[in-house]
Protein backbone atom coordinates (compact mmCIF):
# COMPACT_ATOMS: atom_id res chain seq x y z
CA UNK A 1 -10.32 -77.81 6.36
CA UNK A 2 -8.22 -80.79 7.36
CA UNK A 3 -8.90 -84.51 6.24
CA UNK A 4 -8.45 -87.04 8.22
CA UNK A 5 -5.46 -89.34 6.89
CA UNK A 6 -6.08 -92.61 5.69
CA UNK A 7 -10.01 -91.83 4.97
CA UNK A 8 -10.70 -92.66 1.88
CA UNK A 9 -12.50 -90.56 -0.71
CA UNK A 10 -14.11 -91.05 -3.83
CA UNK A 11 -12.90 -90.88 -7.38
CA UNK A 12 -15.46 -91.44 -10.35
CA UNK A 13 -13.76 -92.32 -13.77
CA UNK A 14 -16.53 -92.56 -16.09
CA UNK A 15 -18.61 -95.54 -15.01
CA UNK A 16 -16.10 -96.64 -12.59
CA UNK A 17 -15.53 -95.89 -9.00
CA UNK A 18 -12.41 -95.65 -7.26
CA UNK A 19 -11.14 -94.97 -3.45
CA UNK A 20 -8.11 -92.89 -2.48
CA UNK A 21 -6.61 -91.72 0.64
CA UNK A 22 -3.04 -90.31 1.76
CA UNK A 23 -1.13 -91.95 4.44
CA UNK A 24 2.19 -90.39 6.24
CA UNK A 25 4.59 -93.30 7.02
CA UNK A 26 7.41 -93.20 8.89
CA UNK A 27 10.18 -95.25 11.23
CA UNK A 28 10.26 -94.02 14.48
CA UNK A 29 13.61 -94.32 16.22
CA UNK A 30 13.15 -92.92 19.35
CA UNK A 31 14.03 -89.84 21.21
CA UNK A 32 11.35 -88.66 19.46
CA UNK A 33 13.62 -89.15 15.83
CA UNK A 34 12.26 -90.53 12.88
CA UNK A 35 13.56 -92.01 9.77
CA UNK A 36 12.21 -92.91 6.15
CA UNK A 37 9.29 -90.39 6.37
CA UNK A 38 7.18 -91.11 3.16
CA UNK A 39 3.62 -90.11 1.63
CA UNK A 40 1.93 -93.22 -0.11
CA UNK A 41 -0.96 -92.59 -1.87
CA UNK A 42 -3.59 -95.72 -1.99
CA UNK A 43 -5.70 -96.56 -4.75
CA UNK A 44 -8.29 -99.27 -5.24
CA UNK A 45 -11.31 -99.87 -7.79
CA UNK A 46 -14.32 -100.01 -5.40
CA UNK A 47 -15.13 -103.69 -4.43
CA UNK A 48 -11.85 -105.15 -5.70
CA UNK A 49 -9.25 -106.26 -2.93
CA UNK A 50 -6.36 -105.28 -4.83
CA UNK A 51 -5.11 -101.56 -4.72
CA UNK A 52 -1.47 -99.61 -5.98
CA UNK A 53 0.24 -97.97 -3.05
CA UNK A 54 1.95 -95.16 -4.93
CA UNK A 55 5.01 -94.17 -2.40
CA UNK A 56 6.98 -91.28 -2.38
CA UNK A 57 9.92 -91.25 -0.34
CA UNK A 58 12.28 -88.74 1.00
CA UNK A 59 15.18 -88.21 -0.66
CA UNK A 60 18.05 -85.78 -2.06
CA UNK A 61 16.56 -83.10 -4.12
CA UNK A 62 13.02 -84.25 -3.53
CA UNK A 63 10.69 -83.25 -0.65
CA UNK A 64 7.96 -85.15 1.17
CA UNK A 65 6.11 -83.93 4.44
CA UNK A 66 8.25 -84.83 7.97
CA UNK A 67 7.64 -81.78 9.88
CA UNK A 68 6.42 -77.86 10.33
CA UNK A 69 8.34 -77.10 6.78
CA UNK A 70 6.35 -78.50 4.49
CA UNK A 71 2.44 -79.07 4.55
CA UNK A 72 0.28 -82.21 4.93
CA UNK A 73 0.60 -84.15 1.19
CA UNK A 74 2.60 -81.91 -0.62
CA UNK A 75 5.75 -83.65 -2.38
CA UNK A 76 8.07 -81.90 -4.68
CA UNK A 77 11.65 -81.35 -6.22
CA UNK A 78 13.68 -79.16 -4.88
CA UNK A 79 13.44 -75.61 -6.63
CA UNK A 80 11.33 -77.53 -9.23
CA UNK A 81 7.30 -78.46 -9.62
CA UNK A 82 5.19 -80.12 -6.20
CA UNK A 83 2.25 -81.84 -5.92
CA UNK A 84 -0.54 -81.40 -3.28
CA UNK A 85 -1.76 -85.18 -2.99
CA UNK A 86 -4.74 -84.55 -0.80
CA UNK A 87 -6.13 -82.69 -4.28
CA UNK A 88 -8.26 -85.10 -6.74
CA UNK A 89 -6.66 -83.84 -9.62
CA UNK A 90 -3.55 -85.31 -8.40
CA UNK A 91 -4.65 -88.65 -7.09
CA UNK A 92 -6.91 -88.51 -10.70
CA UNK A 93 -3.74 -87.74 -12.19
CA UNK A 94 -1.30 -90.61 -10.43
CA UNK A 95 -4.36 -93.25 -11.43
CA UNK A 96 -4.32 -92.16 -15.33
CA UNK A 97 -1.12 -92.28 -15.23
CA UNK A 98 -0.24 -95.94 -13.39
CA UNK A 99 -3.07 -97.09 -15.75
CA UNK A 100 -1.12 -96.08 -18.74
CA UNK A 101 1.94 -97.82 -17.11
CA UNK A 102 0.30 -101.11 -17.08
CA UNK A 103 -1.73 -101.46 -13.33
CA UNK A 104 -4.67 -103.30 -13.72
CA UNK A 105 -7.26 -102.54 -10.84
CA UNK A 106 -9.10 -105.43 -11.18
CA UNK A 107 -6.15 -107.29 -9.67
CA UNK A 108 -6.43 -108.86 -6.02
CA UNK A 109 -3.05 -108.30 -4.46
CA UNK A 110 -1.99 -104.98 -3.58
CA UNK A 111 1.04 -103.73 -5.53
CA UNK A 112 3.36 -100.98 -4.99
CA UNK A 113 4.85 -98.30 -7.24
CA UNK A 114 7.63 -95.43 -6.90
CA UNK A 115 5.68 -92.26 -6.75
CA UNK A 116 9.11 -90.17 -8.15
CA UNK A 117 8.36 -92.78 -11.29
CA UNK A 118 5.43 -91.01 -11.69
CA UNK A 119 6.17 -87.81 -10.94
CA UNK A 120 7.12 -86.07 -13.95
CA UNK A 121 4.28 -87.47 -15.84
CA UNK A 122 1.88 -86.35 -12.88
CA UNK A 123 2.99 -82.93 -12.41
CA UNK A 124 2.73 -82.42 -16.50
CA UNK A 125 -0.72 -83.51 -16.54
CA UNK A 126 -1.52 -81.13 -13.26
CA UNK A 127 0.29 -78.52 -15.80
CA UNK A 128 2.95 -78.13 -13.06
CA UNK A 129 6.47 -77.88 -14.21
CA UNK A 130 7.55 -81.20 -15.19
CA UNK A 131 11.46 -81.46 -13.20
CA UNK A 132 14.63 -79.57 -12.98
């Protein structure tokens, strides 16, 4: 069953409650071309304006969804571990983890982190292979 993007789901960490969705980004350059295709993952505390934007960008060596290759939310390294973000083990995972970093989600701006920070830690805790 498909999700719609951007909806945002539910994520109870003891007596807190959190919202998360996945988002597809991308530039559009016409001629039906596209550039800087990205996954961001958004996470807020419910009822607090701020939220972490957890981005994960294309790049060399590491994967992101841009087309019929890969599917919807999955991000990876190349011949190495991937994560499925629509999964709430994963966005449970990317929260622990960002908390342990330092984000505070009682905060009211929205702040933005590199997802491929993150990823190593993430995919350990998933018990996916950490990175090649």
């Amino acid at each position: 069953m498909s999700r719609k993007e951007g909806r945002a789901r539910r994520l109870a960490v003891g007596e807190a409650e959190f919202r998360w969705s996945v988002l597809h980004r991308h530039e559009a350059r016409g001629e039906g071309r596209y550039e800087d295709c990205r996954q961001v993952v958004v996470i807020r505390r419910s009822g607090r304006p701020g939220c972490l934007r957890v981005v994960f960008r294309a790049a060399p060596g590491r994967y992101v969804p841009g087309g019929a290759t890969t599917a919807s939310g999955t991000v990876g390294v190349v011949g190495g571990a991937a994560l499925n973000l629509h999964e709430p083990g994963t966005a449970r995972a990317l929260l622990d983890e960002a908390l342990a970093r330092g984000w505070r989600p009682e905060g009211s701006v929205a702040e933005e982190a590199d997802g491929w920070a993150l990823f190593g830690a993430v995919a350990a805790r998933r018990g996916a292979k950490p990175e090649c």
